[in-house]
Protein backbone atom coordinates (compact mmCIF):
# COMPACT_ATOMS: atom_id res chain seq x y z
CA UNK A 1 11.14 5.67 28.74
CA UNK A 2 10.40 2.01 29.77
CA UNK A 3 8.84 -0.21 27.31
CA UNK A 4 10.44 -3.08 26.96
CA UNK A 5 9.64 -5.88 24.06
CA UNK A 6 10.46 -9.64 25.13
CA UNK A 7 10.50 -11.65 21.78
CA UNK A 8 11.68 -15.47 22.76
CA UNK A 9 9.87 -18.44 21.56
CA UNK A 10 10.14 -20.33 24.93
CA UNK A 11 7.30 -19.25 27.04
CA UNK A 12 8.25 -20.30 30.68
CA UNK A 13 11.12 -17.90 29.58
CA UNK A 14 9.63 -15.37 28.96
CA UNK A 15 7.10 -15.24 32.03
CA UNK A 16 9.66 -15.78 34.16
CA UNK A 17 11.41 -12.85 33.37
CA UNK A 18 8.39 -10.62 32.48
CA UNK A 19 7.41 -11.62 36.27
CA UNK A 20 10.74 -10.55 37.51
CA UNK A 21 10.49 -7.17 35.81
CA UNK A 22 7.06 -6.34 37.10
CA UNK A 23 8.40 -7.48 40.87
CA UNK A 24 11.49 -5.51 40.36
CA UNK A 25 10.84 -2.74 38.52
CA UNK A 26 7.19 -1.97 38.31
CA UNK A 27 7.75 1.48 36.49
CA UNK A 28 8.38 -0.50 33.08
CA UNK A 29 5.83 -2.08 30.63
CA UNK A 30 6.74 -5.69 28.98
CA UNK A 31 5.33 -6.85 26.05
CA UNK A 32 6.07 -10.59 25.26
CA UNK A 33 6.09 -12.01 21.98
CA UNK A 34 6.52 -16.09 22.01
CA UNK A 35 5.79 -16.13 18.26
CA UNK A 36 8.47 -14.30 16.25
CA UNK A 37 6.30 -13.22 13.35
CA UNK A 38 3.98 -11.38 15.69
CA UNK A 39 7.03 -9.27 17.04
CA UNK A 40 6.79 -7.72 13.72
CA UNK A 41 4.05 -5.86 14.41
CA UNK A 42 4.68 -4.94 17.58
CA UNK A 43 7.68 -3.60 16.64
CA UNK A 44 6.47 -1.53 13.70
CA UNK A 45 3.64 0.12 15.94
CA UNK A 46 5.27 0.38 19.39
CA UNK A 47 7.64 3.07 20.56
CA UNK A 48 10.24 0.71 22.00
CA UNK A 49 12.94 1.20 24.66
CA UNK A 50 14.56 -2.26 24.72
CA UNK A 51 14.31 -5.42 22.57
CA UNK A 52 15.56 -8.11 24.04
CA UNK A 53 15.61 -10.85 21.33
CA UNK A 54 16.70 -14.57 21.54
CA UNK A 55 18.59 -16.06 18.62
CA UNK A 56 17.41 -19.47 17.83
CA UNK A 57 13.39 -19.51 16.79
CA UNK A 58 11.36 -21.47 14.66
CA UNK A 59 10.00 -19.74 11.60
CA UNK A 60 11.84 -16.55 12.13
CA UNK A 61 15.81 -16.10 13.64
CA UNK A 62 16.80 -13.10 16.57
CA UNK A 63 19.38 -11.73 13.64
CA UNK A 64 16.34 -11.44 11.46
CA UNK A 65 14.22 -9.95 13.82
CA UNK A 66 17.24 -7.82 14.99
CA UNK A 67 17.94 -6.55 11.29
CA UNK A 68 14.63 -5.48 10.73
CA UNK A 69 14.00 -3.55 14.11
CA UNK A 70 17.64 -1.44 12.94
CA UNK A 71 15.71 -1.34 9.04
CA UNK A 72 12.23 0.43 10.78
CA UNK A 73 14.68 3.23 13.09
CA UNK A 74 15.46 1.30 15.95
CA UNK A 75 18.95 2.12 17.84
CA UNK A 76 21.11 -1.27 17.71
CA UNK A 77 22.07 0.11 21.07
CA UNK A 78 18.87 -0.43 22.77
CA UNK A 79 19.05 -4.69 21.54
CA UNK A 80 20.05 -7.31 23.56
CA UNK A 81 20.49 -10.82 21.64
CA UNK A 82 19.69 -13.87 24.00
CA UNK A 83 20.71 -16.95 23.42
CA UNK A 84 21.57 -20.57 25.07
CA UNK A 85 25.10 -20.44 23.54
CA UNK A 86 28.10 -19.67 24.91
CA UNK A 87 29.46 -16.22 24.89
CA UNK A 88 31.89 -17.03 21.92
CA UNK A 89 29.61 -18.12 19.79
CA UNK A 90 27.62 -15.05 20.57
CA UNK A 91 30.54 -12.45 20.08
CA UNK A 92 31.65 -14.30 16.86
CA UNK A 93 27.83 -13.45 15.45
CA UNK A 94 27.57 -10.17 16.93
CA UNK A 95 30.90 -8.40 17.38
CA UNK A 96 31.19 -5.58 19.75
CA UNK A 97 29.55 -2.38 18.69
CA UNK A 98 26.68 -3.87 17.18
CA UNK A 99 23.79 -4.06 19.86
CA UNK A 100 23.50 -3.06 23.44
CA UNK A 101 24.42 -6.90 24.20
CA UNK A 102 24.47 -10.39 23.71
CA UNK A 103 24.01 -12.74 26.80
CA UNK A 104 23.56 -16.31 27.53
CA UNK A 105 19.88 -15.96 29.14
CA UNK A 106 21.13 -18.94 31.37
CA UNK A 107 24.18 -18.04 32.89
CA UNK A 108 23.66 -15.94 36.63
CA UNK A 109 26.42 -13.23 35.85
CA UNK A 110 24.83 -12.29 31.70
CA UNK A 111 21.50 -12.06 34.01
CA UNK A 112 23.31 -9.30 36.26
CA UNK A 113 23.91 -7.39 32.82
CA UNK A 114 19.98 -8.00 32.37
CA UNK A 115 19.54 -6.31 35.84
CA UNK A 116 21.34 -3.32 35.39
CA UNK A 117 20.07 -2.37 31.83
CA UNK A 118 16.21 -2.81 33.63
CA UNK A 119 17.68 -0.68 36.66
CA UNK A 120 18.94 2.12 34.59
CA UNK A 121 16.04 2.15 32.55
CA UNK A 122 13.46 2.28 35.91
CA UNK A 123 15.86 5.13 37.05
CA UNK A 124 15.55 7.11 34.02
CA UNK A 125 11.52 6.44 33.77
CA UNK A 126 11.11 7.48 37.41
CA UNK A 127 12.86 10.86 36.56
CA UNK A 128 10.24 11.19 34.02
C-alpha cells in the first residue's frame, strides 16, 4: 500500500508535489507522468494505490484517463481529479460518489484534503 501515480501535464506541478511527498511521507513511491499518453502504460502495468489526475491536458483529458483506469479494475475511490477550476465546475463534472475527490490543486484548504489522503495512506503502509 503506497504507490501513488501523479499524471498532470504541468511539470513544476508535479515536482513540487512529488517533492513534498518524499519530504513528508517517505514510506510512499510517486510515479509522475507529465505526458498523458504515457500514463497509459503505467497504469496498465502498475499496481496502483492512488491516481491523482488533473483535468485539462493536451492530447489526452483527466476524464479520459480517469475512465480508462475504472475500464482496466481500478477503484474510482482511490482517484482524485485535479484541476485549476473552481469547485463547482468540478462537482458539476464529477458528482459525488464518483472518485475519491476532485480538488482545485491551487487552493490551500483542497491541498489539506491532499494531505490527509497521503497521511492515511503512509499510516496504512507503515502497518505493513
Amino acid at each position: 500500500m503506497g504507490k501513488i501515480v501523479i499524471v498532470d501535464d504541468d511539470a513544476a506541478f508535479v515536482g513540487t508535489l512529488k517533492d513534498k511527498i518524499h519530504a513528508l511521507y517517505p514510506l510512499l513511491e510517486v510515479i509522475t507522468c507529465t505526458d498523458p499518453l504515457q500514463a497509459l502504460a503505467v497504469l496498465k502495468k502498475e499496481q496502483v494505490d492512488l491516481l491523482l489526475v488533473d483535468l485539462e491536458m493536451p492530447t489526452l483529458d483527466g476524464s479520459k484517463i480517469f475512465k480508462y483506469a475504472v475500464s482496466i479494475g481500478m477503484d474510482k475511490n482511490r482517484i482524485v481529479i485535479l484541476s485549476g477550476r473552481d469547485s463547482d465546475y468540478l462537482h458539476e463534472q464529477f458528482p459525488m460518489g464518483t472518485c475519491l475527490a476532485v480538488l482545485n490543486k491551487y487552493e490551500a484548504k483542497q491541498k489539506a484534503v491532499l494531505d490527509m489522503i497521503f497521511s492515511s495512506m503512509h499510516r496504512k503502509a507503515a502497518a505493513n
